[in-house]
N, C-alpha and C. Protein backbone atom coordinates (compact mmCIF):
# COMPACT_ATOMS: atom_id res chain seq x y z
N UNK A 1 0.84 -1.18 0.00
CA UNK A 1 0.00 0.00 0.00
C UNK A 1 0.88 1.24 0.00
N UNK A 2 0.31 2.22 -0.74
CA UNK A 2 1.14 3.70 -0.92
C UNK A 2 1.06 3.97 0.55
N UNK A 3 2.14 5.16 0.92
CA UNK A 3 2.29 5.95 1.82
C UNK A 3 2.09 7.26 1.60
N UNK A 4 1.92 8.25 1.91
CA UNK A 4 1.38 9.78 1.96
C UNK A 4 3.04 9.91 2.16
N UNK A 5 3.78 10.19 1.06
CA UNK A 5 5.41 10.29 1.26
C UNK A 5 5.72 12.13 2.10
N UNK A 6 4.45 12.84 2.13
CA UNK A 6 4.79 14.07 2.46
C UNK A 6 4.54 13.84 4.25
N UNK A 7 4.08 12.70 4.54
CA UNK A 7 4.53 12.30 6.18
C UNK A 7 6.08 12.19 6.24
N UNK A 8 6.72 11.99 5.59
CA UNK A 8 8.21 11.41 5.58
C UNK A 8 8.83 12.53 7.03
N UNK A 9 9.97 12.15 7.63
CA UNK A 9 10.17 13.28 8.66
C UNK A 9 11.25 14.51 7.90
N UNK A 10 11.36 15.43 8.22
CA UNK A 10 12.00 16.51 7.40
C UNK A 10 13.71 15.78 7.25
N UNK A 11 13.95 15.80 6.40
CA UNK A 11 15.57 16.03 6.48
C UNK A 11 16.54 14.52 6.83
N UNK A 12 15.59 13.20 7.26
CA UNK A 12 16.01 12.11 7.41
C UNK A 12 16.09 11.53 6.12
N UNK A 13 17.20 10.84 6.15
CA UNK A 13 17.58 9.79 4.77
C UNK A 13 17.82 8.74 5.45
N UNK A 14 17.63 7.66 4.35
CA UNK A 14 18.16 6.42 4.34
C UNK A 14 19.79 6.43 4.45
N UNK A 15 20.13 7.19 3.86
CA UNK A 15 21.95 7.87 4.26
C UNK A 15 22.58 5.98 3.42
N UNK A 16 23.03 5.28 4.38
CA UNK A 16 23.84 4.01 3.99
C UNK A 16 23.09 2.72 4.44
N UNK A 17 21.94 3.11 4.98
CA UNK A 17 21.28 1.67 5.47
C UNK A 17 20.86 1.39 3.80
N UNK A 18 20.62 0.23 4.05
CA UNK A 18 20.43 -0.80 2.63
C UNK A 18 19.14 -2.23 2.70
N UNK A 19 18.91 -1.76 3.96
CA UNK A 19 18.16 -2.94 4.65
C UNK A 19 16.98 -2.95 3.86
N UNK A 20 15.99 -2.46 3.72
CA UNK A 20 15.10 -2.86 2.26
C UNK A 20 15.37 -3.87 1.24
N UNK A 21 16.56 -3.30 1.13
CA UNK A 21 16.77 -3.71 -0.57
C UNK A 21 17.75 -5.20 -0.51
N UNK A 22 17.41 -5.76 1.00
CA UNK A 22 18.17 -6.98 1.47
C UNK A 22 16.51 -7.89 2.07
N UNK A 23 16.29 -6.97 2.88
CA UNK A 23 14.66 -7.62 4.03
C UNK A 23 13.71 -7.52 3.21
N UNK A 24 13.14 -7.08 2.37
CA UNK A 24 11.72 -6.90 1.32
C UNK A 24 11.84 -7.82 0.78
N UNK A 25 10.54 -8.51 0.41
CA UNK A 25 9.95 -9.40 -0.66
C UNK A 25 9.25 -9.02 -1.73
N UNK A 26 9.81 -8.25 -2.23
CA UNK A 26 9.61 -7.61 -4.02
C UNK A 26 8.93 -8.71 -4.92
N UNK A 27 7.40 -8.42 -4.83
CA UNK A 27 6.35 -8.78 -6.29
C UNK A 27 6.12 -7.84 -7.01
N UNK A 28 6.99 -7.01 -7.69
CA UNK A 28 6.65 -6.22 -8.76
C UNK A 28 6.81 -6.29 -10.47
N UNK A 29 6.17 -5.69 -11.05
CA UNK A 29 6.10 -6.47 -12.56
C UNK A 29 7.68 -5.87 -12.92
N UNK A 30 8.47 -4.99 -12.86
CA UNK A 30 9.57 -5.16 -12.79
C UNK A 30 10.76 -5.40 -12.10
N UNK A 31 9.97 -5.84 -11.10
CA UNK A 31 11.48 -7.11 -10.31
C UNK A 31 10.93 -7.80 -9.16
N UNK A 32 11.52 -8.79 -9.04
CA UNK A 32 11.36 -10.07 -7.95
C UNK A 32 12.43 -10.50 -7.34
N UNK A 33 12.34 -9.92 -5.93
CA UNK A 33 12.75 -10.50 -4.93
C UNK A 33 13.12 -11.09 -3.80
N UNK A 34 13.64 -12.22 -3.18
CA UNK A 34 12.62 -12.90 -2.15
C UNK A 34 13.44 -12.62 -1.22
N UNK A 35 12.78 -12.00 0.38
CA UNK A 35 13.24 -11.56 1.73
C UNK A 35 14.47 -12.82 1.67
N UNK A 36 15.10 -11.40 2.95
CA UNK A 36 16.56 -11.87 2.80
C UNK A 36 17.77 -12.17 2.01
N UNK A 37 17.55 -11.54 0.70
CA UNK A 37 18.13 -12.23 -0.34
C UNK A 37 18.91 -10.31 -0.81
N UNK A 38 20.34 -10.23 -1.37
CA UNK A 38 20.15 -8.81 -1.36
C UNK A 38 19.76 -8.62 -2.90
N UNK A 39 19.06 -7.66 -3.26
CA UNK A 39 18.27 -7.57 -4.99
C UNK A 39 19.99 -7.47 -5.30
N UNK A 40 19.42 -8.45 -7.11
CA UNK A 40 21.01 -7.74 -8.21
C UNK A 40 21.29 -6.16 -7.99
N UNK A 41 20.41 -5.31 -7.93
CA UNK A 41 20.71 -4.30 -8.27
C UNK A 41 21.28 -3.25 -7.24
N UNK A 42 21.52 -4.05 -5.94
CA UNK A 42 22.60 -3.65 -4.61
C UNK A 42 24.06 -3.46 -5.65
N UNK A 43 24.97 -2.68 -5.46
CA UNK A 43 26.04 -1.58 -5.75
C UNK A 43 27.06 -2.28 -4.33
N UNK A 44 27.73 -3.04 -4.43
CA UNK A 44 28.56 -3.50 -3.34
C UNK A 44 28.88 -2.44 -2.16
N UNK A 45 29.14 -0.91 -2.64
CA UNK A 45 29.50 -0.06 -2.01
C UNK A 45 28.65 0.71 -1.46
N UNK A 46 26.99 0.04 -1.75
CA UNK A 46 25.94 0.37 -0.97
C UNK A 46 25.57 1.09 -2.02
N UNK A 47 23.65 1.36 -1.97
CA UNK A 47 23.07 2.12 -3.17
C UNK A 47 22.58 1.25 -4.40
N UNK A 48 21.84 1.61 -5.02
CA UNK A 48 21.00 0.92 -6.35
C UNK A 48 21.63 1.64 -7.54
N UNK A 49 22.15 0.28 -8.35
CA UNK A 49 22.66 0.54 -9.77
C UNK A 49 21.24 1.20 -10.74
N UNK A 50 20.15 0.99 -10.44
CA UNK A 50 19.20 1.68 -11.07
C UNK A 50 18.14 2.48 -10.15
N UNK A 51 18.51 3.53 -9.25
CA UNK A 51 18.20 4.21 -8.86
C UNK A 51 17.07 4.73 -9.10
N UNK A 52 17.70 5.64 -10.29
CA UNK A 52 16.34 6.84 -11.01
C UNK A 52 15.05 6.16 -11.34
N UNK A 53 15.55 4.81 -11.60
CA UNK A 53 14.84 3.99 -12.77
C UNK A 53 13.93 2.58 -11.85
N UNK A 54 14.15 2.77 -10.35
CA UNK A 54 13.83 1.48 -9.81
C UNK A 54 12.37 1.26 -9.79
N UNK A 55 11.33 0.28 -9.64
CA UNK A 55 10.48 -0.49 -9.99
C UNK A 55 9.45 0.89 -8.91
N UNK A 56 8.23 0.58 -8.88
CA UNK A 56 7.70 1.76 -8.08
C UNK A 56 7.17 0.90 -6.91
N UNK A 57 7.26 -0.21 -6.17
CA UNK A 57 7.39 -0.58 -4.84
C UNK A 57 8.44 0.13 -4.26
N UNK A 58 9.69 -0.15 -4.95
CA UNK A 58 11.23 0.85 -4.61
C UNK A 58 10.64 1.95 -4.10
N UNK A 59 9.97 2.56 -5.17
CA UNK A 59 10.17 4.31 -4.62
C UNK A 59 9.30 4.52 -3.74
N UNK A 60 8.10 3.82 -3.44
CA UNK A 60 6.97 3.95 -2.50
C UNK A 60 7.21 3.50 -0.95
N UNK A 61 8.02 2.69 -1.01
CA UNK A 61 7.92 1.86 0.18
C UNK A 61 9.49 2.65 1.15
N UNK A 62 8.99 2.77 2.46
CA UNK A 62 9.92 3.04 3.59
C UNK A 62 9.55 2.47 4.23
N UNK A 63 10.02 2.37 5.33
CA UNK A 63 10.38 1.93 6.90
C UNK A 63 9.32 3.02 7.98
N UNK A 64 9.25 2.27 8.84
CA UNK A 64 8.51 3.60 9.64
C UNK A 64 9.86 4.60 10.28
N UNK A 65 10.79 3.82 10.25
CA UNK A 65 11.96 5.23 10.80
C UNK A 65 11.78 6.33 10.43
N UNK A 66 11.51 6.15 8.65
CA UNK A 66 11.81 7.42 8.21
C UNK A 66 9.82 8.43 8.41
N UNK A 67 9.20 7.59 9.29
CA UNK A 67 7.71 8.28 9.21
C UNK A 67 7.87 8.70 10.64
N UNK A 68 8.55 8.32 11.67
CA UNK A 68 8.31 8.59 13.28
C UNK A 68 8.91 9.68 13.63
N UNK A 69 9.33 10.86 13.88
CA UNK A 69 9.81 11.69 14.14
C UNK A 69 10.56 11.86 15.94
N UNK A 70 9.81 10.64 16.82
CA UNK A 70 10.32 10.39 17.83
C UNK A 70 11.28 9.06 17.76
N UNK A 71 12.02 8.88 16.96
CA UNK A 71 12.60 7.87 16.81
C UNK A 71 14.28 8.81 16.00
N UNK A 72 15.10 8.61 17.08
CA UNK A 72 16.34 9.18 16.76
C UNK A 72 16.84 8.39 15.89
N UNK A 73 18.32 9.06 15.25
CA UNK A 73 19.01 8.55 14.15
C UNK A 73 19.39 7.08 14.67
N UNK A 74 20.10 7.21 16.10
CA UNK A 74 19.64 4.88 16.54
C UNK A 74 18.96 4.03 15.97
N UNK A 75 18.01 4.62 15.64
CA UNK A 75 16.79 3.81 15.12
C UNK A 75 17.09 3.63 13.81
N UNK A 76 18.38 3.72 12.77
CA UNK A 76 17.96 3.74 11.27
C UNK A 76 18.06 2.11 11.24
N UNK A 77 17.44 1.19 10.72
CA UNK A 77 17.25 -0.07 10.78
C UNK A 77 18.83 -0.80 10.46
N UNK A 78 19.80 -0.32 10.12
CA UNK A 78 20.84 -1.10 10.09
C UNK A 78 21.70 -0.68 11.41
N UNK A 79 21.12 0.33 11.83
CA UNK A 79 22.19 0.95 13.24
C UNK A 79 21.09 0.15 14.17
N UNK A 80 20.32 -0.19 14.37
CA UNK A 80 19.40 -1.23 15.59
C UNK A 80 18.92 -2.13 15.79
N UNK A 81 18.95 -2.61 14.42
CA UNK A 81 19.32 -3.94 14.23
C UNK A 81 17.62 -4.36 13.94
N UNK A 82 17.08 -3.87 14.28
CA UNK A 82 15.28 -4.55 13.53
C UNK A 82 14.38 -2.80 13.00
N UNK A 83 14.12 -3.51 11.86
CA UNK A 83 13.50 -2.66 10.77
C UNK A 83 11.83 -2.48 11.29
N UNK A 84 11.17 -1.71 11.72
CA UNK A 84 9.63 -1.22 12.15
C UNK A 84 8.68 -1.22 10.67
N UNK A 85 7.89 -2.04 10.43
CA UNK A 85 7.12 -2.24 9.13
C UNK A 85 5.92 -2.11 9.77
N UNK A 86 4.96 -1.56 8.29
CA UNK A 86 3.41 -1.33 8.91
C UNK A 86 2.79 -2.50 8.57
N UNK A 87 2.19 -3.05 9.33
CA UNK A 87 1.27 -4.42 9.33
C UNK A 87 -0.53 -3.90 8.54
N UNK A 88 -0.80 -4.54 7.72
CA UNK A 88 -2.16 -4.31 7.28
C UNK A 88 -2.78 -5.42 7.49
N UNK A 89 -2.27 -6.78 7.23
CA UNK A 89 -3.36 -7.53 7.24
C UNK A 89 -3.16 -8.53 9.00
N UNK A 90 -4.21 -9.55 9.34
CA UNK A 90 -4.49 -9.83 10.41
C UNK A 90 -4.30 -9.41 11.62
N UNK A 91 -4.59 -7.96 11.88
CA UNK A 91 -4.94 -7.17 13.12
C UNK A 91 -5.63 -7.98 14.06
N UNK A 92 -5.42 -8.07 14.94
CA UNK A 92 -6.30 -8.79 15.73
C UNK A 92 -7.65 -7.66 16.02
N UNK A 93 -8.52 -8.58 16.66
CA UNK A 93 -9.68 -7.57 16.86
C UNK A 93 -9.91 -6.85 18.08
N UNK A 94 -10.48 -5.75 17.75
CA UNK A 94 -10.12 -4.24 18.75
C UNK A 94 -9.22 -3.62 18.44
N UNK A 95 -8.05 -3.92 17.49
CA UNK A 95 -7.20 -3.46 17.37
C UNK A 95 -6.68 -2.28 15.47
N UNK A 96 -8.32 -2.94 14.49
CA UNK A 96 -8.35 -2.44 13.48
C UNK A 96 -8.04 -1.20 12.80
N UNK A 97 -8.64 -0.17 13.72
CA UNK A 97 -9.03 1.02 13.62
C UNK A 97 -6.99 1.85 14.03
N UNK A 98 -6.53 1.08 13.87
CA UNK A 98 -4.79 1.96 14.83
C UNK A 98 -4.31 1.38 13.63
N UNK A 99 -2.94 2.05 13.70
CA UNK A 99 -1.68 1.84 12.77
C UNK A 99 -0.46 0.56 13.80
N UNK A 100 -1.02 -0.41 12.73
CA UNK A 100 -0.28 -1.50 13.34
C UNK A 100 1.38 -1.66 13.09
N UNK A 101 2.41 -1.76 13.85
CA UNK A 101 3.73 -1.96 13.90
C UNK A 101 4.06 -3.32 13.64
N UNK A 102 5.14 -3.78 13.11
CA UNK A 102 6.11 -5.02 12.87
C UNK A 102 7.35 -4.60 13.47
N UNK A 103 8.01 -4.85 14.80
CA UNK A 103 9.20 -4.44 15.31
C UNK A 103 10.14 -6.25 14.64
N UNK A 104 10.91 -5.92 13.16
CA UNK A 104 11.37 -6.88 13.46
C UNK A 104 12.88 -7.42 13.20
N UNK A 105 13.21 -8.40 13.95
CA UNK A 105 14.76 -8.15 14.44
C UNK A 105 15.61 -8.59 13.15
N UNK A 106 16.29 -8.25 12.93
CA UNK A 106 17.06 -8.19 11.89
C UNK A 106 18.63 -8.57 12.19
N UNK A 107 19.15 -7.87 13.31
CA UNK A 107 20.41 -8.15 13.88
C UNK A 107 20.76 -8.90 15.06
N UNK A 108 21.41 -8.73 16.07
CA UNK A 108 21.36 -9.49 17.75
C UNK A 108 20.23 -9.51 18.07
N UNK A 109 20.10 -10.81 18.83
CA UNK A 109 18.77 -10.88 19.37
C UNK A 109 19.16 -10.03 20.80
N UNK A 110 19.84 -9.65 21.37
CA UNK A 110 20.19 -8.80 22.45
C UNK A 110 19.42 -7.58 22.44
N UNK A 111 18.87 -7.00 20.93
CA UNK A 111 18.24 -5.59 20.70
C UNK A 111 16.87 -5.63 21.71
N UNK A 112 16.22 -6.73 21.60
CA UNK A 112 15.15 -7.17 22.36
C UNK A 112 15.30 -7.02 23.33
N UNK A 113 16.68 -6.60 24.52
CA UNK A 113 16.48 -5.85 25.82
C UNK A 113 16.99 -5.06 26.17
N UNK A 114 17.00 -4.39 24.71
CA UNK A 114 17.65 -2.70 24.59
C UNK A 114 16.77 -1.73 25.38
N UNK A 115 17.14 -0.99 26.49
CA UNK A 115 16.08 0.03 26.98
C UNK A 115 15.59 0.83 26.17
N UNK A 116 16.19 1.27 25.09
CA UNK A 116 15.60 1.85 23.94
C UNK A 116 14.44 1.55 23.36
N UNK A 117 14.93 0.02 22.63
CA UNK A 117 13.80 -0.44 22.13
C UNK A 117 12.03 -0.98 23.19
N UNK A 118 13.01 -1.08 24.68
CA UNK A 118 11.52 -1.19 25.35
C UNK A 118 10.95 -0.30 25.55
N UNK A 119 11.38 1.09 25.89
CA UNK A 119 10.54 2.16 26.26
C UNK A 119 9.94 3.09 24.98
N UNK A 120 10.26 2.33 23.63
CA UNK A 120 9.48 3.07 22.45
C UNK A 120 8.45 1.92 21.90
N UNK A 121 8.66 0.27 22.57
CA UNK A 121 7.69 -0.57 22.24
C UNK A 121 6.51 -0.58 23.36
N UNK A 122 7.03 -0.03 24.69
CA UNK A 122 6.17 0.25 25.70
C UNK A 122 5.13 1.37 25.93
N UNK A 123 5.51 2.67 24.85
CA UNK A 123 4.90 4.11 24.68
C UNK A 123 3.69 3.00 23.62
N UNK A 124 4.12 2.54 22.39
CA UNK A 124 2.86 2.34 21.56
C UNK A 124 2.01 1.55 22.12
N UNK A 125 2.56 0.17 22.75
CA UNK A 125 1.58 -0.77 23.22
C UNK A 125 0.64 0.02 24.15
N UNK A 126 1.07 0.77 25.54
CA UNK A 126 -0.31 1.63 26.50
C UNK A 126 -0.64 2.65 25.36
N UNK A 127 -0.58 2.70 24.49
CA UNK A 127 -1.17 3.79 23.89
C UNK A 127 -2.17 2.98 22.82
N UNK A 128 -2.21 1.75 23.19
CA UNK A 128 -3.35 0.86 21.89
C UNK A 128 -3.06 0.75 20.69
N UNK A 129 -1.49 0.84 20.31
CA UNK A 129 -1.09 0.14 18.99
C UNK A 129 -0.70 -1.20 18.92
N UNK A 130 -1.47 -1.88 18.07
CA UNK A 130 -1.28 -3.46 17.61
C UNK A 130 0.63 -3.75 17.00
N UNK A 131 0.83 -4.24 18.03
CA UNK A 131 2.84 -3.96 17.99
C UNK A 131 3.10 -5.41 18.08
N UNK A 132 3.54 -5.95 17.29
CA UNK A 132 3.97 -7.37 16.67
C UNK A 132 5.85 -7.93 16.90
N UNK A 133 6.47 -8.49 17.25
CA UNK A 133 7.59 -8.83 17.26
C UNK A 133 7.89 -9.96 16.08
N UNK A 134 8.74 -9.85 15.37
CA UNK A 134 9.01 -10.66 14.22
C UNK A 134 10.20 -11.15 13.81
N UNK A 135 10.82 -12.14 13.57
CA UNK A 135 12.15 -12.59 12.82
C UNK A 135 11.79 -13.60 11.78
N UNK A 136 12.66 -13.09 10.72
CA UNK A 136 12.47 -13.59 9.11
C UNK A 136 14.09 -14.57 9.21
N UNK A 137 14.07 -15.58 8.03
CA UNK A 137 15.63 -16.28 7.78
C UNK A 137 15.17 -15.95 5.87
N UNK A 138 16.25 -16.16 5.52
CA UNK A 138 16.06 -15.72 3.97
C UNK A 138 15.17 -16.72 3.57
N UNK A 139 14.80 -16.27 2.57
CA UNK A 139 13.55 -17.24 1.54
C UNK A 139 12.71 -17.45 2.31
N UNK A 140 12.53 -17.03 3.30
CA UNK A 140 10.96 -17.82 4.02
C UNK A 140 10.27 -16.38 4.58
N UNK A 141 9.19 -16.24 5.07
CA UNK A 141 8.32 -15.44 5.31
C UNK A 141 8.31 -15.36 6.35
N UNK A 142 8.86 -13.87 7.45
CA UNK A 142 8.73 -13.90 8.70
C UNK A 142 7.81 -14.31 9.93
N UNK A 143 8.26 -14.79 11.17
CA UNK A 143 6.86 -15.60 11.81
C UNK A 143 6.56 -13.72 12.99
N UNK A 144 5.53 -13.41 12.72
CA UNK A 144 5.10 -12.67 13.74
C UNK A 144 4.28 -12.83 15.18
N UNK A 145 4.75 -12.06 15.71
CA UNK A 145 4.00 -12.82 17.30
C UNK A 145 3.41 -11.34 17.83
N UNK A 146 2.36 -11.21 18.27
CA UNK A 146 1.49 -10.45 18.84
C UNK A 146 2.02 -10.08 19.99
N UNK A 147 2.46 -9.06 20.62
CA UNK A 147 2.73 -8.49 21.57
C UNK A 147 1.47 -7.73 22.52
N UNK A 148 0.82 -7.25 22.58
CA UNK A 148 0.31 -6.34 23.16
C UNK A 148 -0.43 -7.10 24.23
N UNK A 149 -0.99 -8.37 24.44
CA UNK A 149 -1.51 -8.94 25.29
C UNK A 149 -0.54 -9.45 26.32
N UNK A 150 0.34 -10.11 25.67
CA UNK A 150 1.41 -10.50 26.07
C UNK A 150 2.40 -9.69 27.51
N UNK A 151 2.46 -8.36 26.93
CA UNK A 151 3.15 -6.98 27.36
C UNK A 151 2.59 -6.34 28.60
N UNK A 152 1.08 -6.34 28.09
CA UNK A 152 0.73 -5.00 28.94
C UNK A 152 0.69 -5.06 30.25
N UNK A 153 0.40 -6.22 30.95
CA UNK A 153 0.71 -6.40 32.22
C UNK A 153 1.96 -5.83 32.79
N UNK A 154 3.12 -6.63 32.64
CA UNK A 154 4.39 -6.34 32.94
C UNK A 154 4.54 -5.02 32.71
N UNK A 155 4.36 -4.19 31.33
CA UNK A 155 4.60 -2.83 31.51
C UNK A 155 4.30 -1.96 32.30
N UNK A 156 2.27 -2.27 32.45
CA UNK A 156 2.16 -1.26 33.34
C UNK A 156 2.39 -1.25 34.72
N UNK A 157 2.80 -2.84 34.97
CA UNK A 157 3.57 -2.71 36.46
C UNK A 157 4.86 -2.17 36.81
N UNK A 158 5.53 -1.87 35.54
CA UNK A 158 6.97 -1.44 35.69
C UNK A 158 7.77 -2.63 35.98
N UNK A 159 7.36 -3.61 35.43
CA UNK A 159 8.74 -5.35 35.95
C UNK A 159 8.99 -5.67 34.59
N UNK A 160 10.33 -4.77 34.71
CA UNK A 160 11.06 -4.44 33.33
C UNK A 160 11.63 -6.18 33.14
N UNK A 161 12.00 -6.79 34.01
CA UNK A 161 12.13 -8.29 34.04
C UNK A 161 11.48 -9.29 33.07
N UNK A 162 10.32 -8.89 34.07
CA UNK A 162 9.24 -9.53 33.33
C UNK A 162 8.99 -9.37 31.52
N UNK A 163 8.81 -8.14 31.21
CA UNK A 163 8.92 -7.60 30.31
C UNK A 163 9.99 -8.30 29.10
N UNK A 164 11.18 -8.14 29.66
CA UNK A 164 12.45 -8.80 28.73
C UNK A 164 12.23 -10.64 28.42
N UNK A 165 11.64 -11.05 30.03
CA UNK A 165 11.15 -12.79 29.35
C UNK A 165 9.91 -12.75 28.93
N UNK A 166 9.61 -11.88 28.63
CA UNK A 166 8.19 -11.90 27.76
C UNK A 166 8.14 -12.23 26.39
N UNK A 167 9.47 -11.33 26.12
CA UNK A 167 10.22 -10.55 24.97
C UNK A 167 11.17 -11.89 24.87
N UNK A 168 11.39 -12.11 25.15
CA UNK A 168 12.85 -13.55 25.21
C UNK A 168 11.97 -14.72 24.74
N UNK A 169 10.72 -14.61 24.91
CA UNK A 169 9.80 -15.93 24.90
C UNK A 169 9.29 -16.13 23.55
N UNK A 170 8.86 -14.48 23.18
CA UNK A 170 8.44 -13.91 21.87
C UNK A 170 9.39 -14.80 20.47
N UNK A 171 10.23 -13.72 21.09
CA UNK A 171 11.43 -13.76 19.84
C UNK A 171 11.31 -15.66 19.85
N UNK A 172 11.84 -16.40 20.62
CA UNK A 172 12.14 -17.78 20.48
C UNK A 172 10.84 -18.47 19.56
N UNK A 173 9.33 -18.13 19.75
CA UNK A 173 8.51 -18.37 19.19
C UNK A 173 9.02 -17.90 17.12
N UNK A 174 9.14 -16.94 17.36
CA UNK A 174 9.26 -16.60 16.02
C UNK A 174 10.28 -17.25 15.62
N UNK A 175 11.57 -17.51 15.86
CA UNK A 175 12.91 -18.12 15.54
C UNK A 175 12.39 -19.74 15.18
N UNK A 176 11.99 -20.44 16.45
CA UNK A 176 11.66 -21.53 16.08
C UNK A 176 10.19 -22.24 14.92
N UNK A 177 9.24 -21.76 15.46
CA UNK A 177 8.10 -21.65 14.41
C UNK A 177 8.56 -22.29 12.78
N UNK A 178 7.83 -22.97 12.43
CA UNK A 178 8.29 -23.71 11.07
C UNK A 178 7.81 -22.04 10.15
N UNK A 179 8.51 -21.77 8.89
CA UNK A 179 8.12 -21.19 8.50
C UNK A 179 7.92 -21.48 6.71
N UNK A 180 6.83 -20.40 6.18
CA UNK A 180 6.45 -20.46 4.53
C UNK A 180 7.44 -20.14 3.70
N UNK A 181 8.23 -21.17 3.17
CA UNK A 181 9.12 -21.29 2.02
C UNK A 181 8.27 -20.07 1.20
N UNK A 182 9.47 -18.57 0.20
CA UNK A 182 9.09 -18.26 -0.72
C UNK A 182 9.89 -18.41 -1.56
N UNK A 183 8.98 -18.60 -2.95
CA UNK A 183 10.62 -18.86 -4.60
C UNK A 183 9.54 -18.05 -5.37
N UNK A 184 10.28 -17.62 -6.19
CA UNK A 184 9.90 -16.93 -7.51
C UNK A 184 9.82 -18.49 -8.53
N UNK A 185 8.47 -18.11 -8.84
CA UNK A 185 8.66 -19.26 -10.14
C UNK A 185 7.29 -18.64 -11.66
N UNK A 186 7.96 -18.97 -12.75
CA UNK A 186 7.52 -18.04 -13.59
C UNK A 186 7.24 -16.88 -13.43
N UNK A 187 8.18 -16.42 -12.80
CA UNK A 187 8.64 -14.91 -12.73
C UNK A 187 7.32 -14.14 -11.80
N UNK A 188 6.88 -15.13 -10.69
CA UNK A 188 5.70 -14.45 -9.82
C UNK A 188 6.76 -14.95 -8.66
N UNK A 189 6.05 -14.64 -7.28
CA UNK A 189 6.75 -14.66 -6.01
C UNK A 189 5.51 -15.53 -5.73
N UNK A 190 5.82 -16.27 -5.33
CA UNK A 190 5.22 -17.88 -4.69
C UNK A 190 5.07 -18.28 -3.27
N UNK A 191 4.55 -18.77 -2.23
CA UNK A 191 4.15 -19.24 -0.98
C UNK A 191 4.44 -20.44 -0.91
N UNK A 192 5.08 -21.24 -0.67
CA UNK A 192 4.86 -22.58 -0.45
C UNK A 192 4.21 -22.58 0.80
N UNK A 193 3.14 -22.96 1.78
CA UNK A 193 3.26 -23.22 3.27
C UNK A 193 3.77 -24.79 3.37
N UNK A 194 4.34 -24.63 4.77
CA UNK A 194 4.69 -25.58 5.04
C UNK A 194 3.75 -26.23 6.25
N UNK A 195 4.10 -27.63 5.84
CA UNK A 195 3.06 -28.61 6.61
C UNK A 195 2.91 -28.47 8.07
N UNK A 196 2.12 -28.69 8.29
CA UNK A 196 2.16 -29.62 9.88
C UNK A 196 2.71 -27.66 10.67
N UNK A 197 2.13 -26.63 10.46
CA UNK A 197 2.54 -25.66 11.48
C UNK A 197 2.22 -25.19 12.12
């Protein structure tokens, strides 16, 4: 889905992160490519050999870094190690009507008890955003895990403890979880699911 690119925050770039153009699963009629995988058209020295010219998912699609304005330069998805994506489909219910988050880890699983990352996953969750924890492996389709039920207890008690094996429990769910093989075949992006999950 398009973004309203004039939300973008003033003056933030993508600068040298590259993480898109490595973490996205590109179905577009001019290019295909499957998460985790980095596209041909990565420039070793960072940057797109067809820039001007890239497919229009390319030019449409950001990160919420570059939409949050309370989210410092820490946050650019290769400096923190998990990329913030907007979730559209299976919201849980009560939760429709909000702008749903994908916090998902990309680098150390250690980021998961970054005080950083808890006290900006702890502002959305009491504030009634549907906030998801996620880890992807290449070719397969990330497993997401629902946070907000999970969370809100521990947060609003302040048992930052609690909180981190909440979060420790999360992540392991997603890591282990069998996950949906994707391949490009006749030049579409494909699902396999896998059995028994």
């Amino acid at each position: 889905m398009d973004k309203d690119n004039s939300l973008l925050v003033e003056d933030r770039e993508c600068g040298a992160c590259t993480v898109c153009c490595v973490n996205l699963t590109i179905d577009d009629p001019a290019l295909q490519k499957l998460p985790g995988v980095k596209c041909k058209n990565m420039i070793k020295a960072g940057g797109c050999k067809i820039y001007q010219d890239r497919p229009k998912t390319c030019r449409d699609w950001y990160c919420m870094w570059r939409y949050i304005p309370g989210l410092d330069e820490s946050w650019r998805p290769d400096l923190k190690g998990i990329v913030i994506k907007r979730v559209f489909e299976d919201i849980p219910q009560g939760y429709e009507n909000k702008i749903a988050l994908d916090f998902e880890v990309i680098g150390p699983k250690k980021v998961i008890h970054d005080t950083d990352f808890i006290n900006i996953l702890a502002g959305y969750i009491t504030q009634g955003f549907p906030c998801f924890l996620s880890y992807g492996q290449p070719r397969t389709a990330a497993t997401m895990t629902f946070l907000n039920n999970l969370l809100l207890g521990p947060i609003e008690s302040g048992n930052l403890e609690l909180v981190k094996e909440k979060l420790s429990a999360a992540f392991k769910i997603c890591v282990k979880e069998k996950k949906d093989k994707i391949i490009i075949k006749d030049g579409k992006i494909e699902i396999i699911p896998v059995k028994n999950k």
